[in-house]
N, C-alpha and C. Protein backbone atom coordinates (compact mmCIF):
# COMPACT_ATOMS: atom_id res chain seq x y z
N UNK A 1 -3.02 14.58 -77.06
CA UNK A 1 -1.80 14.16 -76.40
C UNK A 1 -1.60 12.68 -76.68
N UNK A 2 -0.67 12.08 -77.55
CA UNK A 2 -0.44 11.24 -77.75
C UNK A 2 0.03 9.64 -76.60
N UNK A 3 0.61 10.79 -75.59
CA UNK A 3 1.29 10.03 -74.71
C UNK A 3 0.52 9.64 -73.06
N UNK A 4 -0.63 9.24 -73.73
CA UNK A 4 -0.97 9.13 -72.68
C UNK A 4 -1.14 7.76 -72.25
N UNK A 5 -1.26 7.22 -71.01
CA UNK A 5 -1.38 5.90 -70.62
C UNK A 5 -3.16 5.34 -70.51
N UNK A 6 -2.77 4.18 -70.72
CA UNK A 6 -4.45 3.35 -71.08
C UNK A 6 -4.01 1.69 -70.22
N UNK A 7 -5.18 1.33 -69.51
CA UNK A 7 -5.17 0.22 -69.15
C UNK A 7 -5.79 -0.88 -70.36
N UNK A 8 -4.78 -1.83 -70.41
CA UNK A 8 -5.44 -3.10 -71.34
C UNK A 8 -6.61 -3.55 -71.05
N UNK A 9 -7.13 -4.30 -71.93
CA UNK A 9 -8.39 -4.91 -71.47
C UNK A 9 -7.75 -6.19 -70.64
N UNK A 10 -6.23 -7.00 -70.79
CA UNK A 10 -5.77 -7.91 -70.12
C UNK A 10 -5.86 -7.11 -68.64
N UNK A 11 -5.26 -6.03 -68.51
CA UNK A 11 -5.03 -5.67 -66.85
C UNK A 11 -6.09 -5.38 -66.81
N UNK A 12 -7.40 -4.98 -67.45
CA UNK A 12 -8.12 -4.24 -66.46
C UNK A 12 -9.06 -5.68 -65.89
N UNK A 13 -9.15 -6.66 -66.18
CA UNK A 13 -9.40 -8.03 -66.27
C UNK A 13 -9.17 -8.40 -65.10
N UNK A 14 -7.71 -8.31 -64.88
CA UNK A 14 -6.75 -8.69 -63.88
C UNK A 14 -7.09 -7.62 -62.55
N UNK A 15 -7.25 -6.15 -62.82
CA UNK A 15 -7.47 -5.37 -61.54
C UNK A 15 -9.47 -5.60 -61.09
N UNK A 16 -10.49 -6.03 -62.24
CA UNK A 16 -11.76 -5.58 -62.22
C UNK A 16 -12.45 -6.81 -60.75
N UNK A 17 -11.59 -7.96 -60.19
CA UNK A 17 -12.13 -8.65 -59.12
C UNK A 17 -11.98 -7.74 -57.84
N UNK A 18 -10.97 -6.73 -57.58
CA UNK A 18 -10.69 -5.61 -56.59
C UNK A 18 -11.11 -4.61 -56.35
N UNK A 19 -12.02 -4.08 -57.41
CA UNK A 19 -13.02 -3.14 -57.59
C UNK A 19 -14.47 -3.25 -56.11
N UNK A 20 -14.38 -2.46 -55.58
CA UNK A 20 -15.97 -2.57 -54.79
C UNK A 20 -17.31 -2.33 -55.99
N UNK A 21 -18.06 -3.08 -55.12
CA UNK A 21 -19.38 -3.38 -55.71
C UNK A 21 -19.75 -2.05 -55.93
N UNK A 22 -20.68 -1.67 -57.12
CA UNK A 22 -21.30 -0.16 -57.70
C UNK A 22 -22.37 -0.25 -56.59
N UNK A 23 -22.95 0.41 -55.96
CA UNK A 23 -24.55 0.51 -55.28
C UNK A 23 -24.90 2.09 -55.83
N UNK A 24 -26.49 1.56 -56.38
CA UNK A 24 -27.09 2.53 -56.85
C UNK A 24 -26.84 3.00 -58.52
N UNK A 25 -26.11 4.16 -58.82
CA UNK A 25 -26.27 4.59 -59.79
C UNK A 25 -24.59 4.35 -60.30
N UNK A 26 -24.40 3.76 -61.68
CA UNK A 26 -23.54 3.56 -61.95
C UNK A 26 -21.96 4.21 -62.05
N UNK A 27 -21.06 3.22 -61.94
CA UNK A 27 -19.56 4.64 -61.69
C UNK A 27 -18.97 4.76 -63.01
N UNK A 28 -18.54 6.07 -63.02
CA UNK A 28 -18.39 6.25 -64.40
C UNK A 28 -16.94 5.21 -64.72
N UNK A 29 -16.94 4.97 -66.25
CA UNK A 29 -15.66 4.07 -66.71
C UNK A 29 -14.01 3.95 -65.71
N UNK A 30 -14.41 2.94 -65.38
CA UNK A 30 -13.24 2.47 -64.54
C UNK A 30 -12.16 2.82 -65.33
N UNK A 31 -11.84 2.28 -66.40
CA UNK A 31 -11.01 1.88 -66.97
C UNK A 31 -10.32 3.75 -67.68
N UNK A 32 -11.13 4.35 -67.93
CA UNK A 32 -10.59 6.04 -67.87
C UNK A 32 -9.95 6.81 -66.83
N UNK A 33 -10.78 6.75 -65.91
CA UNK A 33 -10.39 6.63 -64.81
C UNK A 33 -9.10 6.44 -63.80
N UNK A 34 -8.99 5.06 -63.57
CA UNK A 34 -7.80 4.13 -63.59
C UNK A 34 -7.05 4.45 -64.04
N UNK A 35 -6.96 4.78 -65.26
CA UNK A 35 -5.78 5.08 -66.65
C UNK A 35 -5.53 6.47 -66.29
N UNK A 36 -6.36 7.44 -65.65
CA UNK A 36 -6.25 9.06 -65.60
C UNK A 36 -5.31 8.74 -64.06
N UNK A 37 -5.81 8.12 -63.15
CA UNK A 37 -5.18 8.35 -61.88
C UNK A 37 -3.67 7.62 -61.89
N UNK A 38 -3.48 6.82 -62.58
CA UNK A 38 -2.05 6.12 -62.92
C UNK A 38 -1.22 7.23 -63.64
N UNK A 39 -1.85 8.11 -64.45
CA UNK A 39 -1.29 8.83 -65.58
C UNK A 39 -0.75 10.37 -64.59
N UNK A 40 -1.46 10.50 -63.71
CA UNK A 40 -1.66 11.72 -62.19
C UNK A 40 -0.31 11.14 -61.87
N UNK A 41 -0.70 10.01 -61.25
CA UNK A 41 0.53 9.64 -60.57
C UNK A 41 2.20 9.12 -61.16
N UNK A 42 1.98 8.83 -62.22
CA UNK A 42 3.43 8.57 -62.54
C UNK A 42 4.17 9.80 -62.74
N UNK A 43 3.23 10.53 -63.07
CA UNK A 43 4.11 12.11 -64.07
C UNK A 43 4.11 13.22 -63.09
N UNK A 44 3.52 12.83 -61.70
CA UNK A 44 3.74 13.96 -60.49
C UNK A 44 3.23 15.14 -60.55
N UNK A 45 1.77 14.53 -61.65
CA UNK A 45 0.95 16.00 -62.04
C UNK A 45 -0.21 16.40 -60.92
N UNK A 46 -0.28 17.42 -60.79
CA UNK A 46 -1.59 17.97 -59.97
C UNK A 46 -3.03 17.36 -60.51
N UNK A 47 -4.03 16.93 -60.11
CA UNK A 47 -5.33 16.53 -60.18
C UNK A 47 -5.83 17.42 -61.54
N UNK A 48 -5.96 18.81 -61.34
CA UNK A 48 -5.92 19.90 -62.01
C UNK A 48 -5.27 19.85 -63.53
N UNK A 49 -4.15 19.31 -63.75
CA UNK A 49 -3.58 19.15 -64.60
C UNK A 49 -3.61 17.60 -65.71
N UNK A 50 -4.65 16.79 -65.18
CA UNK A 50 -5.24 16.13 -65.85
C UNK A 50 -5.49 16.36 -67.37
N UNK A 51 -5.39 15.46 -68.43
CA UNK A 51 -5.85 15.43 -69.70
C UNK A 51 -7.13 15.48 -69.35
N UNK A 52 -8.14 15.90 -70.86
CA UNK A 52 -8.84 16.08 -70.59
C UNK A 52 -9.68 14.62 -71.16
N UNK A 53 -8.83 14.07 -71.68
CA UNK A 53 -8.97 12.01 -72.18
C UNK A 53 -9.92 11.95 -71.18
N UNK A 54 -9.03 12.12 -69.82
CA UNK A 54 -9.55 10.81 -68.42
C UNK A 54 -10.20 11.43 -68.11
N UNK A 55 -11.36 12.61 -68.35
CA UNK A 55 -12.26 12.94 -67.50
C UNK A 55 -12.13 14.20 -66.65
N UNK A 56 -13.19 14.51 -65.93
CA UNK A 56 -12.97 15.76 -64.89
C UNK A 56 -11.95 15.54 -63.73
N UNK A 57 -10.78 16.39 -63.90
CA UNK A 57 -10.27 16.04 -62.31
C UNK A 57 -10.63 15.59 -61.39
N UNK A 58 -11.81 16.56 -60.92
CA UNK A 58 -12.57 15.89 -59.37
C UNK A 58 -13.20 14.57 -59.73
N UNK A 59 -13.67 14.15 -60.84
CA UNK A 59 -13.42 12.99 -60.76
C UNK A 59 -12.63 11.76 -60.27
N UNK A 60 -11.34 12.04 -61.14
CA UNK A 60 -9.92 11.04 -60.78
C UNK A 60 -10.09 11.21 -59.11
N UNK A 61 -10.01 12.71 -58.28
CA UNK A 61 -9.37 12.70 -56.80
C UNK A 61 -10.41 12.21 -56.47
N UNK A 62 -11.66 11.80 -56.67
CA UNK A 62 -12.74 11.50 -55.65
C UNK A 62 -12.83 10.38 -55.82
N UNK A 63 -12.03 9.15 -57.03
CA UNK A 63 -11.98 8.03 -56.69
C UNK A 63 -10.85 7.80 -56.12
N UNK A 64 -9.83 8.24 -56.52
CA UNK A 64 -8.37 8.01 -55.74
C UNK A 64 -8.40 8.19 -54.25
N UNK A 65 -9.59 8.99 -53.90
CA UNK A 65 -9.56 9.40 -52.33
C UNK A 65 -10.45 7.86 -51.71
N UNK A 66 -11.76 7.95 -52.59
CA UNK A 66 -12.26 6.84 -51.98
C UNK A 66 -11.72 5.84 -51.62
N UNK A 67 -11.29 5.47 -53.08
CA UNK A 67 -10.85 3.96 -53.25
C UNK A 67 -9.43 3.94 -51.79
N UNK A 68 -8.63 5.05 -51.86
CA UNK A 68 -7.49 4.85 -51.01
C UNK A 68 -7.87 4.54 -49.16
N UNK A 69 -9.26 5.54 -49.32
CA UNK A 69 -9.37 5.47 -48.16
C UNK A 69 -10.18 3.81 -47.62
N UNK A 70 -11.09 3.22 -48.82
CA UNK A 70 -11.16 1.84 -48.93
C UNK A 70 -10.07 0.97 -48.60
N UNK A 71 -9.16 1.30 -49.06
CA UNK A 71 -8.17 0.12 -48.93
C UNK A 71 -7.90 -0.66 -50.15
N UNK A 72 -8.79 0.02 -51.53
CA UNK A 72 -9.08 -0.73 -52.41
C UNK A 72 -7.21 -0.93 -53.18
N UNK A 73 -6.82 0.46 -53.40
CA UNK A 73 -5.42 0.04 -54.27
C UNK A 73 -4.63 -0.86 -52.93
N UNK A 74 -4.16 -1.24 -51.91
CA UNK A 74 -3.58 -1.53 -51.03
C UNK A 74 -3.99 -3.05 -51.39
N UNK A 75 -5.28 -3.37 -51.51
CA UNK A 75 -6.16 -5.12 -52.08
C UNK A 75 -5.29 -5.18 -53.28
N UNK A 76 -5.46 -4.48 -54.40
CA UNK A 76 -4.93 -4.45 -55.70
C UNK A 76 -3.61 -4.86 -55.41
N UNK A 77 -2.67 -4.10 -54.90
CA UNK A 77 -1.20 -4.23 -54.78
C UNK A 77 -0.86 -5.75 -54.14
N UNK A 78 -1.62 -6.24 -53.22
CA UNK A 78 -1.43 -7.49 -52.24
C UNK A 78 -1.86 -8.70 -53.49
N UNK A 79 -2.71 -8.50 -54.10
CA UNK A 79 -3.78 -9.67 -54.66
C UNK A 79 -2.81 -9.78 -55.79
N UNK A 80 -2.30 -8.64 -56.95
CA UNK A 80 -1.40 -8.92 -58.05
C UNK A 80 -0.17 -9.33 -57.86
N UNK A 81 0.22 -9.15 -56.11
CA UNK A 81 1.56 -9.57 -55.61
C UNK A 81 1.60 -10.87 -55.33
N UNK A 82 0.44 -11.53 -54.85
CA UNK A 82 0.52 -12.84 -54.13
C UNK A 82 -0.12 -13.97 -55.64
N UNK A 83 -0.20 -12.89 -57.00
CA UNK A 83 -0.13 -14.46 -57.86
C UNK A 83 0.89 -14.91 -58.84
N UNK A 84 2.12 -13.87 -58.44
CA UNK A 84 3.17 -14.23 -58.88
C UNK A 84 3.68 -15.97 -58.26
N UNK A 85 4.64 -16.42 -59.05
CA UNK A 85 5.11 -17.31 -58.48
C UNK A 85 6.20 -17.11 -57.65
N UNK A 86 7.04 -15.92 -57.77
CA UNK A 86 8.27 -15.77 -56.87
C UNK A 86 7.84 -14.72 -55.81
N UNK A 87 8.33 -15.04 -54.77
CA UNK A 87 8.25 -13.80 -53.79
C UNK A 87 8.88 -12.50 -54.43
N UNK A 88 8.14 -11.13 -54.43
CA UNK A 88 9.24 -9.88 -54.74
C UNK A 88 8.63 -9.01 -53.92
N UNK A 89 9.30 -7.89 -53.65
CA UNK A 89 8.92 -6.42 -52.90
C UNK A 89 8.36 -5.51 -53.79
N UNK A 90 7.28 -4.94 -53.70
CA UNK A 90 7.03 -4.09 -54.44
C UNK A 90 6.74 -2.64 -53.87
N UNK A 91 7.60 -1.60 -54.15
CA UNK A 91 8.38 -0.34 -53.62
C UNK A 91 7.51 0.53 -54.58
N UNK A 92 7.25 1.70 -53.70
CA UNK A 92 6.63 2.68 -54.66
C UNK A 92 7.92 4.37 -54.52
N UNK A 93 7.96 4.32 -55.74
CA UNK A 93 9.25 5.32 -56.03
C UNK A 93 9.15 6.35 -55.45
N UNK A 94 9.34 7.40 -54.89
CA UNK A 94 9.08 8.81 -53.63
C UNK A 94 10.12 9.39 -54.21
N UNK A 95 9.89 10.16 -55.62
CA UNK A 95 11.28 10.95 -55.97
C UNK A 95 10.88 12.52 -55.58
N UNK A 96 11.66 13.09 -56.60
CA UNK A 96 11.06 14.70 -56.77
C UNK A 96 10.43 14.81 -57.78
N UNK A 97 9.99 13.47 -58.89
CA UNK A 97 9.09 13.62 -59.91
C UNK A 97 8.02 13.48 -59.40
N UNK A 98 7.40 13.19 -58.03
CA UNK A 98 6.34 12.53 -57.84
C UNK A 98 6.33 13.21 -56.05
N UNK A 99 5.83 14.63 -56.10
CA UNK A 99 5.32 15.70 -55.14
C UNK A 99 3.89 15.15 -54.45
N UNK A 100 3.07 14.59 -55.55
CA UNK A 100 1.97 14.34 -54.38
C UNK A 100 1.63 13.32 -54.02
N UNK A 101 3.22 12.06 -54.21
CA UNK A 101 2.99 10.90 -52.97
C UNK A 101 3.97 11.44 -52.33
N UNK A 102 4.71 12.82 -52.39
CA UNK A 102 5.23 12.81 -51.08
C UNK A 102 4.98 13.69 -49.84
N UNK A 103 3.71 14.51 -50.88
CA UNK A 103 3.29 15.47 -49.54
C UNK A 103 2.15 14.18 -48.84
N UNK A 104 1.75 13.37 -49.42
CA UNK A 104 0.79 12.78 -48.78
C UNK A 104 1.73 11.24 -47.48
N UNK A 105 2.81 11.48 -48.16
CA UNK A 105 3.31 10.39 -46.97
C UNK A 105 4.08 11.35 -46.26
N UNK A 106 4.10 12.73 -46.52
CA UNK A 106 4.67 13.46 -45.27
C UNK A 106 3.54 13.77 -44.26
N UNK A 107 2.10 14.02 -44.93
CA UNK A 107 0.66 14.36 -44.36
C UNK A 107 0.80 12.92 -43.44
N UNK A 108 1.28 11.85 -43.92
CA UNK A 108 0.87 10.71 -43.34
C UNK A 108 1.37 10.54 -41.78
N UNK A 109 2.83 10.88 -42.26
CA UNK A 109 3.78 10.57 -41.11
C UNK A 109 3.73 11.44 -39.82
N UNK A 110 3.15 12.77 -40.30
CA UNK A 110 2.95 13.62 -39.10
C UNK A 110 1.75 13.22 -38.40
N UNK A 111 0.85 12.85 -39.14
CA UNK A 111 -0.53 12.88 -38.46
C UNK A 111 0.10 11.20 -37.33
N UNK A 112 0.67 10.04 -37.68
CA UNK A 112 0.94 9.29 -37.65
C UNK A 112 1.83 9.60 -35.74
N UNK A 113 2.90 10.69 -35.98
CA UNK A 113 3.51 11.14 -35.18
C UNK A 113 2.71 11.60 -33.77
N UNK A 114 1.58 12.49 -34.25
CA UNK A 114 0.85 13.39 -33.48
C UNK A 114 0.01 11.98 -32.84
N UNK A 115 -0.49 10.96 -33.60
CA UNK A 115 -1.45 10.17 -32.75
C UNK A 115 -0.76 9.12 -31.70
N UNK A 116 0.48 9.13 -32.20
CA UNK A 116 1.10 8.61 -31.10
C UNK A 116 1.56 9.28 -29.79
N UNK A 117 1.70 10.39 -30.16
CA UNK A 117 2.44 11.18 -29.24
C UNK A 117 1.48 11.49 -27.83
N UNK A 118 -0.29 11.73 -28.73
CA UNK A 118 -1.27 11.73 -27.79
C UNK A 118 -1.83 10.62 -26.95
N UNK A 119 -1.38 9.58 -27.77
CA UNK A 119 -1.94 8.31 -26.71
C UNK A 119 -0.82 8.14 -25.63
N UNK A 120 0.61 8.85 -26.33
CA UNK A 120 1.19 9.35 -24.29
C UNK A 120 0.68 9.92 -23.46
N UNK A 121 0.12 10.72 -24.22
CA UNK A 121 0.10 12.32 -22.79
C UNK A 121 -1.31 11.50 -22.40
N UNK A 122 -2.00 10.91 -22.99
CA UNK A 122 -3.30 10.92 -22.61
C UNK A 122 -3.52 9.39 -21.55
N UNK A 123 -1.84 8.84 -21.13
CA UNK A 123 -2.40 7.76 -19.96
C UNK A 123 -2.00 6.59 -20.97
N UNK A 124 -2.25 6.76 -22.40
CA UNK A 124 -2.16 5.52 -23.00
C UNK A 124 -1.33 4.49 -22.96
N UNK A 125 -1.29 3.22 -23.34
CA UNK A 125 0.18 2.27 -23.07
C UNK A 125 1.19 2.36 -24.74
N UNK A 126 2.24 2.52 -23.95
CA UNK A 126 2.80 2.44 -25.10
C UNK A 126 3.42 1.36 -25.39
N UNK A 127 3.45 1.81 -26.87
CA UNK A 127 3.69 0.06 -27.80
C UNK A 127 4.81 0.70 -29.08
């Protein structure tokens, strides 16, 4: 597959200070990786449907899960934002090309819904 996406050695340069520390036994190539879960996500493909370039699926989701649940892309997004020189917004696209950032910010918003809803019933103060 010709068309597939690859991180530079300039960006991966630029993303490799945001990375958490390896402990223990080494993580496989960031930079495949990275390039597989960017490549997931722009084209609104299933995990499953991965090239077979970037590696084992459960690979890509078990760093995309980690790292997300780290906070690590959220560091990435803040840290490449704040060394621009101009202030800008940076928006992540929620079309119909791109199904699994939107079941996951619909997963988000309900769970989001439900924990509020319980710190009513349950006495809590609301804010």
């Amino acid at each position: 597959m010709s068309n597939l996406f690859w991180l530079s050695d300039e960006q991966m340069s630029r993303l490799r200070p945001f990375f958490p520390k390896s402990h223990g036994k080494p993580r496989v190539d960031d930079r495949r990786v990275l390039s597989g879960i960017i490549f997931i996500n722009r084209n609104g493909l299933r995990w499953s449907d991965a090239p077979p370039a970037y590696g084992p699926p459960k690979t890509l989701y078990n760093r995309w899960k980690r790292w997300s649940d780290m906070g690590v892309f959220a560091r990435m997004m803040q840290g490449l934002a704040s060394e621009a020189a101009d202030r800008k917004t940076v928006m992540i696209d929620v079309s119909r090309r791109t199904p699994c950032v939107r079941v996951s910010l619909r997963k988000y918003l309900k769970a989001h819904r439900t924990a509020t809803s319980l710190r009513l019933k349950k006495g809590g103060v609301a804010g």
